[in-house]
C-alpha atoms as a PDB file:
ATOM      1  CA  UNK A   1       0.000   0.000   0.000  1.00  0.00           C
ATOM      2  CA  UNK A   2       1.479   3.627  -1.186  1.00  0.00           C
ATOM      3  CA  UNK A   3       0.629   6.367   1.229  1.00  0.00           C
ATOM      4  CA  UNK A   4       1.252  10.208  -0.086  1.00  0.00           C
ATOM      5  CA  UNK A   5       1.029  12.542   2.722  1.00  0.00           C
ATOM      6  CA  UNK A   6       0.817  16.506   0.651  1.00  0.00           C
ATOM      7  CA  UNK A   7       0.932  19.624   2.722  1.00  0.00           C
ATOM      8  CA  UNK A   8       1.050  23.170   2.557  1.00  0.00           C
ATOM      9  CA  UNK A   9       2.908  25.039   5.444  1.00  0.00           C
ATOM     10  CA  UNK A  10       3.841  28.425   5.949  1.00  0.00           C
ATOM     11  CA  UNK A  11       5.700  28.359   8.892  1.00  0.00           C
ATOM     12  CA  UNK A  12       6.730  24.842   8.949  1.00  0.00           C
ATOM     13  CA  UNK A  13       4.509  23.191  11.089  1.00  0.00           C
ATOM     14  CA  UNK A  14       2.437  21.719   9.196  1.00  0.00           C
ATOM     15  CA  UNK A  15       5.106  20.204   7.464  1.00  0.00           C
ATOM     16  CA  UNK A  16       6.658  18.774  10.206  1.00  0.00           C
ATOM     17  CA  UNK A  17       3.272  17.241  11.102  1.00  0.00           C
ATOM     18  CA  UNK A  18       2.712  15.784   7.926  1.00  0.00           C
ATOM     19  CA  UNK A  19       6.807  14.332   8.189  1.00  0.00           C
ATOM     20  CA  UNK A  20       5.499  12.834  11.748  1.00  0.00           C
ATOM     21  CA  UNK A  21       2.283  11.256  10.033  1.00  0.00           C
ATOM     22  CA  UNK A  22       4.612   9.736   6.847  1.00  0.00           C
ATOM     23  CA  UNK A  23       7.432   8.593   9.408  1.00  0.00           C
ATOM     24  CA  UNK A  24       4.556   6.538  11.525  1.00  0.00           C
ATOM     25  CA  UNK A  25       2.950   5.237   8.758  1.00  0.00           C
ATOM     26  CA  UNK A  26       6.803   4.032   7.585  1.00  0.00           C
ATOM     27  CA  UNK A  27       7.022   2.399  10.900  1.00  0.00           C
ATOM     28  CA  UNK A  28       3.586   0.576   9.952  1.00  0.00           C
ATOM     29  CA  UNK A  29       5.966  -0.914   6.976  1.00  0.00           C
ATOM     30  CA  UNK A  30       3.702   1.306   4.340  1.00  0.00           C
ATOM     31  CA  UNK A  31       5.339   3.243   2.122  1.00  0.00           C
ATOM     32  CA  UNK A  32       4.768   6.585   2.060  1.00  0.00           C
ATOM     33  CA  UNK A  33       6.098  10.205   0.530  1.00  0.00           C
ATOM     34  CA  UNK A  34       5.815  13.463   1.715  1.00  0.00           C
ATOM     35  CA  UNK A  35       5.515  16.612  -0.573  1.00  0.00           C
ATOM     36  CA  UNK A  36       4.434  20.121  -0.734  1.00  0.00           C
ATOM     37  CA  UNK A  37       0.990  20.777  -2.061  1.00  0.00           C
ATOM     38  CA  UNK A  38       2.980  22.597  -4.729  1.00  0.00           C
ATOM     39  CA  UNK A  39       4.779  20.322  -5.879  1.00  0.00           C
ATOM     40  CA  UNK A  40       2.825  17.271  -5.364  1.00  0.00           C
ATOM     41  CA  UNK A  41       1.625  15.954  -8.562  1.00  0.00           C
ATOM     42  CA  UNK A  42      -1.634  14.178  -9.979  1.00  0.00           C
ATOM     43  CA  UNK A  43       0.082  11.062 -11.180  1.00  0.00           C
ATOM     44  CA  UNK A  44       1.080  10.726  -7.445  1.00  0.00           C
ATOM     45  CA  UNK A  45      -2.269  10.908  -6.255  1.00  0.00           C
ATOM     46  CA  UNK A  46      -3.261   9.086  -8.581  1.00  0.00           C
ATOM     47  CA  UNK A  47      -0.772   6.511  -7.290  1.00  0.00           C
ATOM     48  CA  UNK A  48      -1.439   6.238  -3.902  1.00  0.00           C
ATOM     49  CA  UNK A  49      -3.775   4.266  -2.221  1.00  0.00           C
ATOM     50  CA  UNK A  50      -4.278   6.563   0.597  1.00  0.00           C
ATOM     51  CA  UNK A  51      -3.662  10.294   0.435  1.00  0.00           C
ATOM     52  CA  UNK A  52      -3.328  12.321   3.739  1.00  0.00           C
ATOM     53  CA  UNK A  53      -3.539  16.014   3.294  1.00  0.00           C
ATOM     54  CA  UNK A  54      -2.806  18.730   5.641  1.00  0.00           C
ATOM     55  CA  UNK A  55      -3.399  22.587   5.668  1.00  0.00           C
ATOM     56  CA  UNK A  56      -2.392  25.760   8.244  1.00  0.00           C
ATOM     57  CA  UNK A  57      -5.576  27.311   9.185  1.00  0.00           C
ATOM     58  CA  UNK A  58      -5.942  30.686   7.526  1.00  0.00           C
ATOM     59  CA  UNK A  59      -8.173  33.942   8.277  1.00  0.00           C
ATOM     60  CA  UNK A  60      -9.471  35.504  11.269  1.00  0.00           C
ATOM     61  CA  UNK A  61     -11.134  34.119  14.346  1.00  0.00           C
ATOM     62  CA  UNK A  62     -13.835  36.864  14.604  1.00  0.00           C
ATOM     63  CA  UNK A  63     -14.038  36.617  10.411  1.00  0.00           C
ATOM     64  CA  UNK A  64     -14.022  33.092   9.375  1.00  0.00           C
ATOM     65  CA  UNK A  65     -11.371  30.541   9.503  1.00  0.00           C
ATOM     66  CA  UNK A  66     -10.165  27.585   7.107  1.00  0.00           C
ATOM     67  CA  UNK A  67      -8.180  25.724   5.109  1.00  0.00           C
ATOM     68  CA  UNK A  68      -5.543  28.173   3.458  1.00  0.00           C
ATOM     69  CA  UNK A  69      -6.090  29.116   0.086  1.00  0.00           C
ATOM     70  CA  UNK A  70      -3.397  27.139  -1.938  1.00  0.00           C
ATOM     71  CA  UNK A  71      -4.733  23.923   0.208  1.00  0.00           C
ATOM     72  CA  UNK A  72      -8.390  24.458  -1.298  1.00  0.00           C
ATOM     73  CA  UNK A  73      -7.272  25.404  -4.895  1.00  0.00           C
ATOM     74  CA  UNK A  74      -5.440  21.975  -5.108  1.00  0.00           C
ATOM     75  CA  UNK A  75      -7.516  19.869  -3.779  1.00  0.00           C
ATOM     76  CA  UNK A  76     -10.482  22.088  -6.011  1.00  0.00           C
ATOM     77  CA  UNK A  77      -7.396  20.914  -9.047  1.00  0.00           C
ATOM     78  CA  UNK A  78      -7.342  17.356  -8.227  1.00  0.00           C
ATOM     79  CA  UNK A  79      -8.897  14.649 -10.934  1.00  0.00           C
ATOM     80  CA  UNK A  80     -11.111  12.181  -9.417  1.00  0.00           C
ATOM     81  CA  UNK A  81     -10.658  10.337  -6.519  1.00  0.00           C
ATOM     82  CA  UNK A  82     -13.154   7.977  -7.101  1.00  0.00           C
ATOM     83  CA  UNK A  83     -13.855   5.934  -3.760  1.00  0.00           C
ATOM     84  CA  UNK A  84      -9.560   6.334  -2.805  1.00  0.00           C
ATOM     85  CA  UNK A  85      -9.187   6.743   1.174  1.00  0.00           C
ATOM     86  CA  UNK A  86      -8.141   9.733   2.481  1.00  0.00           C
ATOM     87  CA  UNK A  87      -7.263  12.155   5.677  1.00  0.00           C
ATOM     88  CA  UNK A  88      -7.336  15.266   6.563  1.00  0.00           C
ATOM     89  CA  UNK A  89      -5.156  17.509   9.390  1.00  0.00           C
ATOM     90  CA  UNK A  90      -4.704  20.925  10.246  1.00  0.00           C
ATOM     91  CA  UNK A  91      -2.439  23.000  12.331  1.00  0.00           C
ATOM     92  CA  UNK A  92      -3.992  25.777  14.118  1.00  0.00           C
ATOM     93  CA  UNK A  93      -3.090  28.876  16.914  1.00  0.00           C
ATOM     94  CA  UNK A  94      -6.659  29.443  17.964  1.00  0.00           C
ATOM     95  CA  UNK A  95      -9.520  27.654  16.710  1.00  0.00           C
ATOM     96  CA  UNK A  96      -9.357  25.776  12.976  1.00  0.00           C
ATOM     97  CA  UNK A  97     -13.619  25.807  13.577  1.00  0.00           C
ATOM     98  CA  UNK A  98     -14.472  24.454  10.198  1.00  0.00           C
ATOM     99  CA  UNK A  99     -11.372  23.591   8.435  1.00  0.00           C
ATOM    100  CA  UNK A 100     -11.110  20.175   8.867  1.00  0.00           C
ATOM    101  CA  UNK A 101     -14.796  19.964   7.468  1.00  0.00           C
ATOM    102  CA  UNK A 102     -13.843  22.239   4.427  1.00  0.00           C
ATOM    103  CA  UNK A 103     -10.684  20.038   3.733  1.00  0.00           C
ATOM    104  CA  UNK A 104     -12.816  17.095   3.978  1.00  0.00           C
ATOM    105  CA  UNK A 105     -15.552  18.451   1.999  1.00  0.00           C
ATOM    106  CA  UNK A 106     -13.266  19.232  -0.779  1.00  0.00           C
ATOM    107  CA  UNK A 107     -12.232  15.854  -1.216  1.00  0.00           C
ATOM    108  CA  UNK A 108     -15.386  14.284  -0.458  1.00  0.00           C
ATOM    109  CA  UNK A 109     -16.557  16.061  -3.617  1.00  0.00           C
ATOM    110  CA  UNK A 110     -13.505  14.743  -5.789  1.00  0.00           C
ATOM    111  CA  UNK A 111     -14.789  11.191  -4.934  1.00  0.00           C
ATOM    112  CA  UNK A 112     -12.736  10.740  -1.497  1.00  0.00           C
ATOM    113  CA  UNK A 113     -13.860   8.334   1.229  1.00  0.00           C
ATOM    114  CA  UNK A 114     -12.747  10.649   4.314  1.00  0.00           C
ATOM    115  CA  UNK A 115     -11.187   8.081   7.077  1.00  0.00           C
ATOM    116  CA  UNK A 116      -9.873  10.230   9.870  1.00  0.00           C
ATOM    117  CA  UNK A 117      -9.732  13.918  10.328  1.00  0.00           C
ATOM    118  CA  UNK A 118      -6.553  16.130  13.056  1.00  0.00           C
ATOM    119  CA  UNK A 119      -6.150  19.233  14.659  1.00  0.00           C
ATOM    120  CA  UNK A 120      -2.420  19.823  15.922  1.00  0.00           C
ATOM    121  CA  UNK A 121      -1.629  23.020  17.641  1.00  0.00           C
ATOM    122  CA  UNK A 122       1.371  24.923  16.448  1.00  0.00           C
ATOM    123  CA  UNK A 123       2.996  24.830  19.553  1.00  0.00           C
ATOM    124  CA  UNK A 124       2.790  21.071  19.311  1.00  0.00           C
ATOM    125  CA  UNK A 125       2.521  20.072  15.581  1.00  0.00           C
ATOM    126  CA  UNK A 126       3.618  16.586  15.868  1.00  0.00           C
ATOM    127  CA  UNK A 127       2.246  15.512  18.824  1.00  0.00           C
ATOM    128  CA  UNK A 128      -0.955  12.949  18.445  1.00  0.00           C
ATOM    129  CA  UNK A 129      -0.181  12.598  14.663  1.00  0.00           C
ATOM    130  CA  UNK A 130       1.573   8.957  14.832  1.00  0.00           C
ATOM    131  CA  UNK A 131      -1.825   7.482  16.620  1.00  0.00           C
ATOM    132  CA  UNK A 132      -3.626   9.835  13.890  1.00  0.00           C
ATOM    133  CA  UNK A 133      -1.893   7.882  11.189  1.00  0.00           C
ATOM    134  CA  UNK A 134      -1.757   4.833  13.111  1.00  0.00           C
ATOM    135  CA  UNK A 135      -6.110   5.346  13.363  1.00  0.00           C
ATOM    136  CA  UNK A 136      -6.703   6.027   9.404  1.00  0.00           C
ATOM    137  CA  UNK A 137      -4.656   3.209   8.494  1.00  0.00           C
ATOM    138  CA  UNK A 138      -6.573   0.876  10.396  1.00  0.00           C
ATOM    139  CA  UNK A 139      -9.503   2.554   9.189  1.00  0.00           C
ATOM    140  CA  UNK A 140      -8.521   1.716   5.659  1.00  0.00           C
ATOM    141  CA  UNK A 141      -6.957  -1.877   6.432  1.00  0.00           C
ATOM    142  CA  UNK A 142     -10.724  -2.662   8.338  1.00  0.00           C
ATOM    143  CA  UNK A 143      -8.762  -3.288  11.514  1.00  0.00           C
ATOM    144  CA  UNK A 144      -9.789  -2.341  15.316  1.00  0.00           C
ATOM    145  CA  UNK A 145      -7.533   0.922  15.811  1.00  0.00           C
END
């Protein structure tokens, strides 16, 4: 089974969350890859069998929050997903409110089956995302987590 874990991170947390989620699902014996949003490709998708995908949370708390913009216009980009598992995470400072259900809905429209959603604080970005991974994966294997 190929995992692809794609990200976009401004200040680098969510990328070393989505580094944490690809190094536990390596320790599963699954291979996976990590890669930017920008510079993860549709053949890759394509390719994988389960596609984690992570986004800062952008906007204002008193304004409306969500998944930042270059996160929805890829996933908005993607061909179809057509019943392939996926997950969704998040790094937030306050409150990511509805991001994890915009991410979600996103892919959910491409086709996505939606296995396991996160919320890591940026103070904390990796912690909770190995037993994240460790949850989707039995999720998509049909095992007890």
């Amino acid at each position: 089974m190929k995992v692809l874990v794609a990200y976009e991170s401004r200040g680098g947390r969510t990328k070393r969350a989505a580094e944490a989620i690809a190094d536990a699902v390596r320790t599963s014996g699954l291979e996976a890859d990590v890669w930017p949003l920008k510079e993860a490709e549709p053949d890759q998708v394509r390719a994988a069998d389960v596609l984690f995908v992570g986004s800062w949370v952008e906007g204002f708390l008193f304004f409306g929050v969500g998944p930042a913009k270059a996160a929805r216009q890829w996933v908005a980009g993607l061909p179809s997903l057509s019943g392939k598992h996926a997950a969704v995470f998040c790094t937030y400072a306050l409150n990511p409110r509805g991001t994890l259900a915009a991410l979600g809905s996103g892919l959910r429209a491409k086709g996505a089956s939606i296995d396991g959603e996160a919320a890591f604080h940026h103070r904390r970005p990796t912690e909770g995302s190995a037993e994240f991974a460790r949850r989707v994966l039995a999720a998509v294997l049909g095992e007890p987590a």
